[in-house]
C-alpha atoms as a PDB file:
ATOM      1  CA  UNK A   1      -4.750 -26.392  19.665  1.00  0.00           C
ATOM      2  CA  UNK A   2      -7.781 -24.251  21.292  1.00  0.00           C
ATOM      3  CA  UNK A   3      -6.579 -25.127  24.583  1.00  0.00           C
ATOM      4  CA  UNK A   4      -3.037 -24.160  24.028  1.00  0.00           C
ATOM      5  CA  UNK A   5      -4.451 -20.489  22.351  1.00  0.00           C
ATOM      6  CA  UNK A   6      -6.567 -20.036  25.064  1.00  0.00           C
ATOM      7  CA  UNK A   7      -3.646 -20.088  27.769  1.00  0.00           C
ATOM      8  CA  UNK A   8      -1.624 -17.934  25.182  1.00  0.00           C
ATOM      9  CA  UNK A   9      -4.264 -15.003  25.067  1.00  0.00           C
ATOM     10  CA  UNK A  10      -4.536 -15.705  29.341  1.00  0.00           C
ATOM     11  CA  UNK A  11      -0.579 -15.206  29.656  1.00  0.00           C
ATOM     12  CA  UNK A  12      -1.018 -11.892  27.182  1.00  0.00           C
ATOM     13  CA  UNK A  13      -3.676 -10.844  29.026  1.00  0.00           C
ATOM     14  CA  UNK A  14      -1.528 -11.189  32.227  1.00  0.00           C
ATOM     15  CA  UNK A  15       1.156  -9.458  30.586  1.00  0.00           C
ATOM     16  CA  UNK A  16      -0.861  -7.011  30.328  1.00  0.00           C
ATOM     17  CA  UNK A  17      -0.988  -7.395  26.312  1.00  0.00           C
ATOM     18  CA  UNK A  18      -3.125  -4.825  23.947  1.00  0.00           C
ATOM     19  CA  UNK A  19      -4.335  -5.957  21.019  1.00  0.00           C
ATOM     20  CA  UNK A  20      -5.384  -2.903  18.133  1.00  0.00           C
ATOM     21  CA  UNK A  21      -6.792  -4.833  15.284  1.00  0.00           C
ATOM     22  CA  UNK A  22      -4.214  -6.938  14.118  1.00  0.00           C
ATOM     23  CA  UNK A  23      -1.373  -5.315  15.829  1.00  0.00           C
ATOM     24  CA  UNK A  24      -0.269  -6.881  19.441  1.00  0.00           C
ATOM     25  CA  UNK A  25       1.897  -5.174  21.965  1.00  0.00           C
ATOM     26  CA  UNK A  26       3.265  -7.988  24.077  1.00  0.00           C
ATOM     27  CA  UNK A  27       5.650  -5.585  27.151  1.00  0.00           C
ATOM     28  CA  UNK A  28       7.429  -8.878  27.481  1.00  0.00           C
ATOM     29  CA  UNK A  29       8.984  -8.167  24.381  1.00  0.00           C
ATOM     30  CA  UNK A  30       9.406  -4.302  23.961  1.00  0.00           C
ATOM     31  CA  UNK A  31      12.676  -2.850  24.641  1.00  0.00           C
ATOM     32  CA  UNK A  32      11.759  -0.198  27.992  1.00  0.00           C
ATOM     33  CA  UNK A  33      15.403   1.510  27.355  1.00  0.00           C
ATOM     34  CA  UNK A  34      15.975   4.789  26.181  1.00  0.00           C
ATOM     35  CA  UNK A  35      15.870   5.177  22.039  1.00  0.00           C
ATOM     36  CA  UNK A  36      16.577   7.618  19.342  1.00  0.00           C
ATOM     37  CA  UNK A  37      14.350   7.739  15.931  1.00  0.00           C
ATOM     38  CA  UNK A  38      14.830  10.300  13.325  1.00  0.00           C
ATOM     39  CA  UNK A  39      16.963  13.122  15.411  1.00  0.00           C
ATOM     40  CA  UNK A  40      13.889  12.472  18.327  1.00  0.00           C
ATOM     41  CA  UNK A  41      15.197  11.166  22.083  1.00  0.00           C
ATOM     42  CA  UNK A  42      12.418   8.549  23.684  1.00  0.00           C
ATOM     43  CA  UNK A  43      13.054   8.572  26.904  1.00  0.00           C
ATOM     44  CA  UNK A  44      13.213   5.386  28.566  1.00  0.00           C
ATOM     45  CA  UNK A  45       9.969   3.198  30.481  1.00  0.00           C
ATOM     46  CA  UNK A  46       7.686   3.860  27.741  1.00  0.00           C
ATOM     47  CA  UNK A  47       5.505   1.430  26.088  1.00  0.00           C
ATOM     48  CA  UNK A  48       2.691   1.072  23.604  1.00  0.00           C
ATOM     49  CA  UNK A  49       2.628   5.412  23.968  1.00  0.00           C
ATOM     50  CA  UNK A  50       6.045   4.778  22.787  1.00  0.00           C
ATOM     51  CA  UNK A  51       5.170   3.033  19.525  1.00  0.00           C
ATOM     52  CA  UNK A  52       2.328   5.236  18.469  1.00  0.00           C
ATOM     53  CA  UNK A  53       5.119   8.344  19.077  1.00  0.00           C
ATOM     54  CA  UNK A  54       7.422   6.410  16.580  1.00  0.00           C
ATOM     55  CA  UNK A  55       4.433   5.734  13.799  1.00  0.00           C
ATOM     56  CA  UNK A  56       3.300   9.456  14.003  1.00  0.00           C
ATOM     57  CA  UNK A  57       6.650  10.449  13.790  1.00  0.00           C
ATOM     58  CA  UNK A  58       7.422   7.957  10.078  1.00  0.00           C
ATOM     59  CA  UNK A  59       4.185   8.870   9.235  1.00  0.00           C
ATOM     60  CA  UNK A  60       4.638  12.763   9.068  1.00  0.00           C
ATOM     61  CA  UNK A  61       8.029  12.453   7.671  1.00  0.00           C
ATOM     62  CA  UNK A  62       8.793  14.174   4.524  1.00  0.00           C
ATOM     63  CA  UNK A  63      10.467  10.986   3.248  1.00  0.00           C
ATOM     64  CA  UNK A  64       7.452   9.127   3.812  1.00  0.00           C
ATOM     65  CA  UNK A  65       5.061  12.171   1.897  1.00  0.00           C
ATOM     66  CA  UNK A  66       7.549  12.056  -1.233  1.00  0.00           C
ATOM     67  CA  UNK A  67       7.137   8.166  -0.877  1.00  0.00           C
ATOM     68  CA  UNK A  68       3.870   7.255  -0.700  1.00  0.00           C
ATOM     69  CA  UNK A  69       3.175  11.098  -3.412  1.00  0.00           C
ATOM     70  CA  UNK A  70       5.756   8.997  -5.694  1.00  0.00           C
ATOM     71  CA  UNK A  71       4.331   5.770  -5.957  1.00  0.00           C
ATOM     72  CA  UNK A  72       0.459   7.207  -6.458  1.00  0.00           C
ATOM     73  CA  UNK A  73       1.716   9.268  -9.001  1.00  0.00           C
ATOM     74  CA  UNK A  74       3.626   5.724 -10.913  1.00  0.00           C
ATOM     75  CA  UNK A  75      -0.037   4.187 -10.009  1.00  0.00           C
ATOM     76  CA  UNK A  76      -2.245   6.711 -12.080  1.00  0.00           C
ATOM     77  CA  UNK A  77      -0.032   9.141 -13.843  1.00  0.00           C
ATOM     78  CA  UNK A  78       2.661   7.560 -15.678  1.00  0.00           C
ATOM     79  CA  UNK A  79       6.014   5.268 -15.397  1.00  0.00           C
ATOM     80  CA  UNK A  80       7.734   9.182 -15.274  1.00  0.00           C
ATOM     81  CA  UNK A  81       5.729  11.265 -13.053  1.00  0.00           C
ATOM     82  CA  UNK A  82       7.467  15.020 -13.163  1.00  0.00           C
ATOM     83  CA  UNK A  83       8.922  16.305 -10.224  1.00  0.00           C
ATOM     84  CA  UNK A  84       6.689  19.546 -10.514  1.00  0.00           C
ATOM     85  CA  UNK A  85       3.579  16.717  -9.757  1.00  0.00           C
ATOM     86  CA  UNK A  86       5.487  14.142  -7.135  1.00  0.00           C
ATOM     87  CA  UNK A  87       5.831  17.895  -4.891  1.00  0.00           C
ATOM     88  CA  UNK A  88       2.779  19.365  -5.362  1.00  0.00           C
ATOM     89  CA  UNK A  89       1.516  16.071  -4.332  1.00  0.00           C
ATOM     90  CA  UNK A  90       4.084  16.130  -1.269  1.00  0.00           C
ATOM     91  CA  UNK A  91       3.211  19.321  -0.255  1.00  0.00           C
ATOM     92  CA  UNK A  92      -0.605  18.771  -0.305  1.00  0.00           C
ATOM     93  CA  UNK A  93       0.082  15.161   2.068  1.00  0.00           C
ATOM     94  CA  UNK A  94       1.932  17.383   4.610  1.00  0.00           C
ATOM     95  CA  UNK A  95      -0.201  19.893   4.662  1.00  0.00           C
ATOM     96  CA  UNK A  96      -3.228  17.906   5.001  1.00  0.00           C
ATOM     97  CA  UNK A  97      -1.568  15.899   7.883  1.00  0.00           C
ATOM     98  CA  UNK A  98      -1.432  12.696   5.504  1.00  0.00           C
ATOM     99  CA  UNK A  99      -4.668  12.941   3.785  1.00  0.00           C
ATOM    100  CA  UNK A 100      -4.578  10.802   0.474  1.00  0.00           C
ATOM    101  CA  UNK A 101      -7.780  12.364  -0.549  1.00  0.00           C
ATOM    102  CA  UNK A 102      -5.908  15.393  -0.659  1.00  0.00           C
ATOM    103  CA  UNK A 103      -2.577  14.440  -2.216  1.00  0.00           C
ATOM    104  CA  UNK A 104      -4.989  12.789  -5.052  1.00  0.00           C
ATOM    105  CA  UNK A 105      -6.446  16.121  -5.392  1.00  0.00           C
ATOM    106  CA  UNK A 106      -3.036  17.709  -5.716  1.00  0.00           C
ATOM    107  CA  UNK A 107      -2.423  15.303  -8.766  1.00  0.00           C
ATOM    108  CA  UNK A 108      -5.725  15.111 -10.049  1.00  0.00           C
ATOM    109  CA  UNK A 109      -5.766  18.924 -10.586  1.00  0.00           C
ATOM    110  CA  UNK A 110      -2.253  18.641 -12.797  1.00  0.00           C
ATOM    111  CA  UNK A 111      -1.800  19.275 -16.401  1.00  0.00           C
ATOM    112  CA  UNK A 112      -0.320  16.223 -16.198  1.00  0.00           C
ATOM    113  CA  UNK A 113      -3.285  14.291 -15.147  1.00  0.00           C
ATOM    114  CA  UNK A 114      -5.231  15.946 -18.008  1.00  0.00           C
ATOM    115  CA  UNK A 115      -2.805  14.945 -20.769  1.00  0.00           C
ATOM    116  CA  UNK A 116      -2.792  11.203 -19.181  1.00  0.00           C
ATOM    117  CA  UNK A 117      -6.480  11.274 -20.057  1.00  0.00           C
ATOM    118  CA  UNK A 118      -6.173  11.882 -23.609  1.00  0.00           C
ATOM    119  CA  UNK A 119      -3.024   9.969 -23.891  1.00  0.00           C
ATOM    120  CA  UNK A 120      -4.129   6.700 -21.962  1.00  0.00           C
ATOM    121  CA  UNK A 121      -0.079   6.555 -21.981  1.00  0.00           C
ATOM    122  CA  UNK A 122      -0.951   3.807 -18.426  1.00  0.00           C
ATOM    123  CA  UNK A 123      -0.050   0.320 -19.364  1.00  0.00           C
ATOM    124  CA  UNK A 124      -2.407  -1.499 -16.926  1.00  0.00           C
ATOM    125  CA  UNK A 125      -1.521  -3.788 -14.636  1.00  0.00           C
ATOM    126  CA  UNK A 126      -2.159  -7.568 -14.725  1.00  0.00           C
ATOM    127  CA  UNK A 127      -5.147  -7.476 -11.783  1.00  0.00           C
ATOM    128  CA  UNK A 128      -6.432  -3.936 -13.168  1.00  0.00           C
ATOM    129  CA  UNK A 129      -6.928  -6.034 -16.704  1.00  0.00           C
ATOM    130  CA  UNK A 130      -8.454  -9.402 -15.459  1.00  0.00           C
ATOM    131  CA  UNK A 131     -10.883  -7.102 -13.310  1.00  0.00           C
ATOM    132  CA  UNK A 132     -11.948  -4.655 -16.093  1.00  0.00           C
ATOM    133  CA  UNK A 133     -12.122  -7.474 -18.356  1.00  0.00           C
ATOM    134  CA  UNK A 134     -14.237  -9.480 -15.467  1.00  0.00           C
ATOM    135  CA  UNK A 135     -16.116  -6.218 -15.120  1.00  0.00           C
ATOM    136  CA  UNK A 136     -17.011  -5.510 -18.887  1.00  0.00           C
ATOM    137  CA  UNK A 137     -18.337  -9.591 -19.118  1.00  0.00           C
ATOM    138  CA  UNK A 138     -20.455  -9.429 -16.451  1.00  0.00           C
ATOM    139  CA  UNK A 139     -21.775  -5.972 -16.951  1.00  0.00           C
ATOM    140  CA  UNK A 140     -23.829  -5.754 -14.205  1.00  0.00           C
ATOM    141  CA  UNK A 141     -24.159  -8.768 -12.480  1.00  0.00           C
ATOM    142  CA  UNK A 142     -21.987 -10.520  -9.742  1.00  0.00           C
ATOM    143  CA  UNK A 143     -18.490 -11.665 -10.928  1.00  0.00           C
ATOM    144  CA  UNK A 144     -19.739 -15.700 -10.841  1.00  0.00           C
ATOM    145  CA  UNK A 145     -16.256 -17.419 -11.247  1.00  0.00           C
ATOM    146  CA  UNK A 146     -13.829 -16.022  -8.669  1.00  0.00           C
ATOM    147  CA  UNK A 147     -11.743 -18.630  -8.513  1.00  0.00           C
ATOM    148  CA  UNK A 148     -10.825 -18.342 -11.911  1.00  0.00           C
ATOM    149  CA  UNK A 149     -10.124 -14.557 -11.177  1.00  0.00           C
ATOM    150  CA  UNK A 150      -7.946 -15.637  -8.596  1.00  0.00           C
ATOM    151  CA  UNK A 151      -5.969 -18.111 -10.255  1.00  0.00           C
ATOM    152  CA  UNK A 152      -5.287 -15.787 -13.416  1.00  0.00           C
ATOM    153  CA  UNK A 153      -3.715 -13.277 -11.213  1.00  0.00           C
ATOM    154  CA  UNK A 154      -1.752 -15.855  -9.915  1.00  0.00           C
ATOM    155  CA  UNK A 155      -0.562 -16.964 -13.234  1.00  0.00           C
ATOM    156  CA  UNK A 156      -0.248 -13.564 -14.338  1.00  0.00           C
ATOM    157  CA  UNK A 157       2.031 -12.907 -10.913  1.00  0.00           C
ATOM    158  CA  UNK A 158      -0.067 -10.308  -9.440  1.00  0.00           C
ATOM    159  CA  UNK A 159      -1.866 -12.282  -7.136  1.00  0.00           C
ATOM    160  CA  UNK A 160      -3.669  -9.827  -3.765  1.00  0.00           C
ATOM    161  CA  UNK A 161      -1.675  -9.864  -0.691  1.00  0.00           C
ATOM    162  CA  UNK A 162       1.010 -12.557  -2.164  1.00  0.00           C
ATOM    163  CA  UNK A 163       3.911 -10.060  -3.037  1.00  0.00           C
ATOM    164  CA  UNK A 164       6.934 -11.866  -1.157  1.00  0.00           C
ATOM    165  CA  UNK A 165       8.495  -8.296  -0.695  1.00  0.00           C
ATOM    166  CA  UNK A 166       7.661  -5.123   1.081  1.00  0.00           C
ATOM    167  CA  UNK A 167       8.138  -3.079  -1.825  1.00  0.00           C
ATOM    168  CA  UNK A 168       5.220  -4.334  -3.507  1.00  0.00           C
ATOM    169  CA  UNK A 169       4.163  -5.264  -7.158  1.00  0.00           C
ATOM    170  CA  UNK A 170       5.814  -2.729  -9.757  1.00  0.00           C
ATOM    171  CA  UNK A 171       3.559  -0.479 -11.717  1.00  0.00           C
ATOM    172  CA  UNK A 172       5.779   0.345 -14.621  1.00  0.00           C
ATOM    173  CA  UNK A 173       4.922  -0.702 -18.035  1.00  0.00           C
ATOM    174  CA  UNK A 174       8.334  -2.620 -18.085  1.00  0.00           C
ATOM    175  CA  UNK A 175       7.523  -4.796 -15.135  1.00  0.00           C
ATOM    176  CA  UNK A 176       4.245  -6.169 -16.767  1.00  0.00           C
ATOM    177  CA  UNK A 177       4.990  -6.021 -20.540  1.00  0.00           C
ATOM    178  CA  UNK A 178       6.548  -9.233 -22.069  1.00  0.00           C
ATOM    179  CA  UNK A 179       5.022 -10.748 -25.035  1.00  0.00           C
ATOM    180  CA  UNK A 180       4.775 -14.117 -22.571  1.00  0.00           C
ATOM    181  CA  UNK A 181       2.517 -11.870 -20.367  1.00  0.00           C
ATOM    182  CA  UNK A 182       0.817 -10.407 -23.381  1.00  0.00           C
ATOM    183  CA  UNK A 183      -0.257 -14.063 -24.540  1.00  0.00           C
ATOM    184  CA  UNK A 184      -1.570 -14.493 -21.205  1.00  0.00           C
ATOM    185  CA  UNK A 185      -3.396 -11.519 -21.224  1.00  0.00           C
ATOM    186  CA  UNK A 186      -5.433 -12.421 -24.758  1.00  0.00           C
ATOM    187  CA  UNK A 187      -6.375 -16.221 -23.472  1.00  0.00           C
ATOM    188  CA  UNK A 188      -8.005 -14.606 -20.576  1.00  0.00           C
END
């Protein structure tokens, strides 16, 4: 086991490997050829340089503003965000070069926000209840039974970091609301 990792991270090292947190860029393994991403040329014998060119580039997409705008907007706002909120939202992640404080902003500063407020219109989502519930029982002292925590969201199937898809957990009221979820909800 140990022995066999520590030749591993020797032969990476070789390689001339870089690790960035948990991201690892073995050049045994990258493709060195010449690529095309979103309309953009790479030209070819480029590396790591490469890969960060290709994140900045999906990462300051439009597609990927609207995207990650939409689903903050189905996270706080409601299971129909307007359009008039999803772009001003947009707009504010592009212009701020990606900033989510900023595209919150955008959204928190909508008449829609406001009317969510007083309409509490949000159905909340299995974790979001066990952890306000948690919260509200232990007031102001540690959270004592974690496992339990842990094993409710299971059983409730929003369970941290388990989602077998990339799309992650839903946040409509319709993907949480059954009355076999509801009867979970009260025995917690």
């Amino acid at each position: 086991g140990v022995l066999r990792a520590n030749r591993n991270h020797r032969a990476l090292d070789r390689a001339g490997a870089v690790r960035k947190v948990l991201f690892l860029f073995d050049p045994r393994r990258h493709d060195f050829e010449a690529k095309r991403l979103l309309g953009r040329n790479f030209p070819p014998g480029h590396g790591l340089d490469e890969i960060d060119k290709a994140l900045h580039l999906l990462a300051s997409h439009p597609a990927t503003a609207r995207h990650i705008s939409r689903k903050l907007a189905l996270r706080f706002l409601s299971d129909t965000p307007s359009e008039a909120v999803v772009k001003s939202m947009t707009d504010a992640f592009l212009q701020s070069g990606g900033g989510i404080s900023a595209t919150l902003d955008a959204m928190l500063q909508s008449p829609q926000f406001a009317a969510s407020i007083e309409e509490q219109a949000k159905f909340k989502e299995p974790l979001d209840q066990l952890l306000s519930t948690a919260r509200a029982a232990c007031q102001s002292q540690p959270v004592g039974n974690a496992e339990l925590l842990v094993a409710s969201a299971m059983d409730a199937g929003q369970a941290p970091f388990m989602r077998t898809t990339p799309d992650g957990y839903g946040a409509r009221e319709a993907d949480w609301l059954s009355p076999a979820a509801m009867a979970k909800r009260v025995r917690f």
